[in-house]
C-alpha atoms as a PDB file:
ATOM      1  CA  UNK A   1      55.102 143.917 -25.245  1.00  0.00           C
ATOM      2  CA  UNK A   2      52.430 146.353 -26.773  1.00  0.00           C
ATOM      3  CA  UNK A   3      49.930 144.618 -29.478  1.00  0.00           C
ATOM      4  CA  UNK A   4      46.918 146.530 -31.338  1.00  0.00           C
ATOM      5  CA  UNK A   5      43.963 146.923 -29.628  1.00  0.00           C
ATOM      6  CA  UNK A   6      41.635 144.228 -30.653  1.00  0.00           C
ATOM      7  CA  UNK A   7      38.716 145.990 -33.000  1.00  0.00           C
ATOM      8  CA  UNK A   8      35.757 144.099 -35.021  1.00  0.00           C
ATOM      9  CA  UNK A   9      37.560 145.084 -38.208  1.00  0.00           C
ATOM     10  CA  UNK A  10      41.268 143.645 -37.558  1.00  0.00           C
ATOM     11  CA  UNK A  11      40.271 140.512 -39.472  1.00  0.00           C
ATOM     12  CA  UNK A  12      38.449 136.910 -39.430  1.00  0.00           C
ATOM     13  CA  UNK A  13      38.242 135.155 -36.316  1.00  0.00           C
ATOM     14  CA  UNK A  14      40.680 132.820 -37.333  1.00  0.00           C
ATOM     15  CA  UNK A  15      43.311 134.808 -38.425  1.00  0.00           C
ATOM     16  CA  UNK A  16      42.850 137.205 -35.255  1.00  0.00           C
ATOM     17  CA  UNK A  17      43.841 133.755 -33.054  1.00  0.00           C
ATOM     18  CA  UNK A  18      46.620 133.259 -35.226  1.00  0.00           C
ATOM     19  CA  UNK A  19      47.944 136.224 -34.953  1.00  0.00           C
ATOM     20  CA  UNK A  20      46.798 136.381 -31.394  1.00  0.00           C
ATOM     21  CA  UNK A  21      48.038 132.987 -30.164  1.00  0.00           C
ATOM     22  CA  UNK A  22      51.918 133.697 -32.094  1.00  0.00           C
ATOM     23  CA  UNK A  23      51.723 137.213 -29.955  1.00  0.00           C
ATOM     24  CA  UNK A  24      51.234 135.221 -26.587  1.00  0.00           C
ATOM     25  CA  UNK A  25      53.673 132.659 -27.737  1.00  0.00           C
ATOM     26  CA  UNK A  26      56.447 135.483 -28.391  1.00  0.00           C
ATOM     27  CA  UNK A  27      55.457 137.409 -25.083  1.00  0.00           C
ATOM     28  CA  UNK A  28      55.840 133.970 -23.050  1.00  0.00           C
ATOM     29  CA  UNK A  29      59.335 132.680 -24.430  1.00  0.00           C
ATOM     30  CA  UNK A  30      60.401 136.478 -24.026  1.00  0.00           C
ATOM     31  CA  UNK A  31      58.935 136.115 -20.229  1.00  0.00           C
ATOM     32  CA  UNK A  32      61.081 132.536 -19.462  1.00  0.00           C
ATOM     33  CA  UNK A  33      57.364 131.002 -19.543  1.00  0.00           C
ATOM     34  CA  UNK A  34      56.608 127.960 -20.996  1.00  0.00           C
ATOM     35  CA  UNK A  35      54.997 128.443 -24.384  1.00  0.00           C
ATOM     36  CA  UNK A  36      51.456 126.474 -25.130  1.00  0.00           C
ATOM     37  CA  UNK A  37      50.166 125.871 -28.619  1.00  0.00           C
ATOM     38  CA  UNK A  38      46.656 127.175 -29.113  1.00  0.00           C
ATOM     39  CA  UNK A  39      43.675 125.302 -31.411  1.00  0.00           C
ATOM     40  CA  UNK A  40      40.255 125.717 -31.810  1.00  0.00           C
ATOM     41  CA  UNK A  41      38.050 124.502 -30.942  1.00  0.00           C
ATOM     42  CA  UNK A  42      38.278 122.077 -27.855  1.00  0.00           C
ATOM     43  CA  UNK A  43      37.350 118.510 -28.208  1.00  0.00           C
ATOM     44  CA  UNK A  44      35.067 118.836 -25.092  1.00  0.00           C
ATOM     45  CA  UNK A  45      31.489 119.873 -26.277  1.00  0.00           C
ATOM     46  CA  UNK A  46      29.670 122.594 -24.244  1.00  0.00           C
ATOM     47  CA  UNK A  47      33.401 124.299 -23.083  1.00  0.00           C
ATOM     48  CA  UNK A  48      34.849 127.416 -24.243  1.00  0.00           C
ATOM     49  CA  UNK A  49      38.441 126.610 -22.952  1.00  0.00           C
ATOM     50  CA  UNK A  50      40.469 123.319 -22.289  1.00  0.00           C
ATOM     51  CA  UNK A  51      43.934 123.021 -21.142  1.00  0.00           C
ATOM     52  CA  UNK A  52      45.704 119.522 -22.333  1.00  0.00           C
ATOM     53  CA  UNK A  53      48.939 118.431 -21.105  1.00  0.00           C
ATOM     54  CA  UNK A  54      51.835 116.177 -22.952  1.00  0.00           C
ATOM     55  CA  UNK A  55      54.930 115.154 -21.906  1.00  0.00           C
ATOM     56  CA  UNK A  56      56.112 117.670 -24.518  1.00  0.00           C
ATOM     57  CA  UNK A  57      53.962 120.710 -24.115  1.00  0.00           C
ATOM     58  CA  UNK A  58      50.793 121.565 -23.501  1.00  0.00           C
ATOM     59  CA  UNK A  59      47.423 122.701 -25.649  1.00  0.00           C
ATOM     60  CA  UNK A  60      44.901 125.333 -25.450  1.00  0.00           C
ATOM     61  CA  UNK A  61      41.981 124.891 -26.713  1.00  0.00           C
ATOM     62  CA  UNK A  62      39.394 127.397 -27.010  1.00  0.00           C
ATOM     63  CA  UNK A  63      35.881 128.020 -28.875  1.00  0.00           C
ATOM     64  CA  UNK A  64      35.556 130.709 -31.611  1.00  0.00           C
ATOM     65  CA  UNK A  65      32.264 130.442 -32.968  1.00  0.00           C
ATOM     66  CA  UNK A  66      29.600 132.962 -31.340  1.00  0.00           C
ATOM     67  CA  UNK A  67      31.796 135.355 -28.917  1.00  0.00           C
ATOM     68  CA  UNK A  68      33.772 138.398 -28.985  1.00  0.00           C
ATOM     69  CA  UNK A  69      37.154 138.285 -29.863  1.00  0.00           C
ATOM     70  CA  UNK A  70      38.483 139.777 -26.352  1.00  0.00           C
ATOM     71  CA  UNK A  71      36.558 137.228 -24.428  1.00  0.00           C
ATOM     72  CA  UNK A  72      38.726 134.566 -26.878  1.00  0.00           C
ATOM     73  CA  UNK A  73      41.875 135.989 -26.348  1.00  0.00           C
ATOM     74  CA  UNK A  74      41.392 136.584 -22.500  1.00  0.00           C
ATOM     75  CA  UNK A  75      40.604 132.560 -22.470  1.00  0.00           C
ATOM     76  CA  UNK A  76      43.923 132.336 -24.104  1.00  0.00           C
ATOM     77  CA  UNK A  77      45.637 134.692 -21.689  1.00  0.00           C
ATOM     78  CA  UNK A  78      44.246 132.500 -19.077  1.00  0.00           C
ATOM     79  CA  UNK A  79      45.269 129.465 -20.227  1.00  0.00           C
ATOM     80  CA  UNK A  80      49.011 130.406 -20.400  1.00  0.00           C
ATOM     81  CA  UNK A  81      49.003 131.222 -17.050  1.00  0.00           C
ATOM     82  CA  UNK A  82      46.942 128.201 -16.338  1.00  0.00           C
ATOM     83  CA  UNK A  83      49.969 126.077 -18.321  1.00  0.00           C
ATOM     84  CA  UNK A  84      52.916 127.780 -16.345  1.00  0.00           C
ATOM     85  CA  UNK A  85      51.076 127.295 -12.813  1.00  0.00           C
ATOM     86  CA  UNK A  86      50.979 131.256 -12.213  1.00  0.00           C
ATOM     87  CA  UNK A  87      49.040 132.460  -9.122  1.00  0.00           C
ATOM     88  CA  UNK A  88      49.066 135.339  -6.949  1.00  0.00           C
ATOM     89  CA  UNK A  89      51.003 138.097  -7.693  1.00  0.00           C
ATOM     90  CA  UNK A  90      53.254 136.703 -10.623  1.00  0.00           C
ATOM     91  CA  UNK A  91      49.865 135.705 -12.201  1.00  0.00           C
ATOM     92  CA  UNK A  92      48.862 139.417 -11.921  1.00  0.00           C
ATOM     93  CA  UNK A  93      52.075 140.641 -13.240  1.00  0.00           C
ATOM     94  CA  UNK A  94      52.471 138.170 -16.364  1.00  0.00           C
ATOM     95  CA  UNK A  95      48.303 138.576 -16.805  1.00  0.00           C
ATOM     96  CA  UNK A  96      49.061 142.297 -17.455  1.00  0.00           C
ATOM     97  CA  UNK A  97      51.847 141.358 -19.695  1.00  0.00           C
ATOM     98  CA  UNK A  98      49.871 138.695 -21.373  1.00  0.00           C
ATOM     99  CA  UNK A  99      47.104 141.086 -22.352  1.00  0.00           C
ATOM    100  CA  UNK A 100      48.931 143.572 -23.669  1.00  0.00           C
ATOM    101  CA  UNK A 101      50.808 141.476 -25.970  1.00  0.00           C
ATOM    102  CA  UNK A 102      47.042 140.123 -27.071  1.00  0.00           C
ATOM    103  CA  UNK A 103      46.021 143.642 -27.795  1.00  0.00           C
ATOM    104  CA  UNK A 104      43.874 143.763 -24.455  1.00  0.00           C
ATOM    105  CA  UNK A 105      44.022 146.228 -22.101  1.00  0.00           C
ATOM    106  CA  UNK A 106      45.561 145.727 -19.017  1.00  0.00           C
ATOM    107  CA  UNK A 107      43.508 145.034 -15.633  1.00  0.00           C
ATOM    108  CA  UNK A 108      44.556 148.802 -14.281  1.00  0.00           C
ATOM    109  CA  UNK A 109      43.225 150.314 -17.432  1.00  0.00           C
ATOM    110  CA  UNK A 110      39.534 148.401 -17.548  1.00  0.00           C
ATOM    111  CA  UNK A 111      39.636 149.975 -13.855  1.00  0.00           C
ATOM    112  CA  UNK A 112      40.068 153.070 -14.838  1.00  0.00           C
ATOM    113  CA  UNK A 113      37.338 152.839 -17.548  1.00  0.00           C
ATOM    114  CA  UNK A 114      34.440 151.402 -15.597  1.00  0.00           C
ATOM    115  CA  UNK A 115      35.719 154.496 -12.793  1.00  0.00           C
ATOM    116  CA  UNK A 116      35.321 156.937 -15.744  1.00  0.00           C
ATOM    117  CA  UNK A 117      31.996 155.098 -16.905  1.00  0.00           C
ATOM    118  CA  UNK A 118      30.557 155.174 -13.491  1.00  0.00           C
ATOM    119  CA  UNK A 119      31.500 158.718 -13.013  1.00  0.00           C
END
């Protein structure tokens, strides 16, 4: 479930969530998850992320405007696992999976860079 790494020049902000939110949706169905739709930006002012649930399915909402792309796609990451109830360590294990298919990298690698960094 590898994705590009997410980079200032892959694109406008709104075609990056496109892209970003069909690469979640593909990574959840192929997971058994249930898959969210994604929008931008939520209807609640002064949020960056909403969940919304339908009878149907449920929404993510998150804000574009003003932050960097990985911040937005780790909102969506978070907001599938939000949808699908995860916690503990099947949270941790789809999370991983999650941010990989959104191009981020995974919680074990971020590790390893702030231990390099701080080295």
């Amino acid at each position: 479930m590898g994705g590009e790494p997410i980079t200032p020049q892959r694109g406008a902000p709104v075609l990056r969530f496109a892209d970003t939110a069909r690469r979640l949706g593909a990574a959840a169905r192929a997971a058994g998850l249930v898959v969210p739709a994604f929008r931008c930006p939520p209807r609640v002012p002064g949020v960056r992320r909403t969940v919304r649930r339908f009878p149907g399915g449920s929404v993510i909402s998150v804000v574009l405007d003003g932050r960097e792309f990985g911040e937005v796609a780790t909102d969506m990451v978070e907001g599938v696992l939000v949808v699908n109830q995860l916690e503990g360590e099947a949270a941790h294990r789809f999370r991983d999976a999650l941010r990989s298919a959104a191009g981020l990298p995974s919680n074990e690698a971020r590790m390893a860079e702030r231990q390099t960094r701080a080295a």
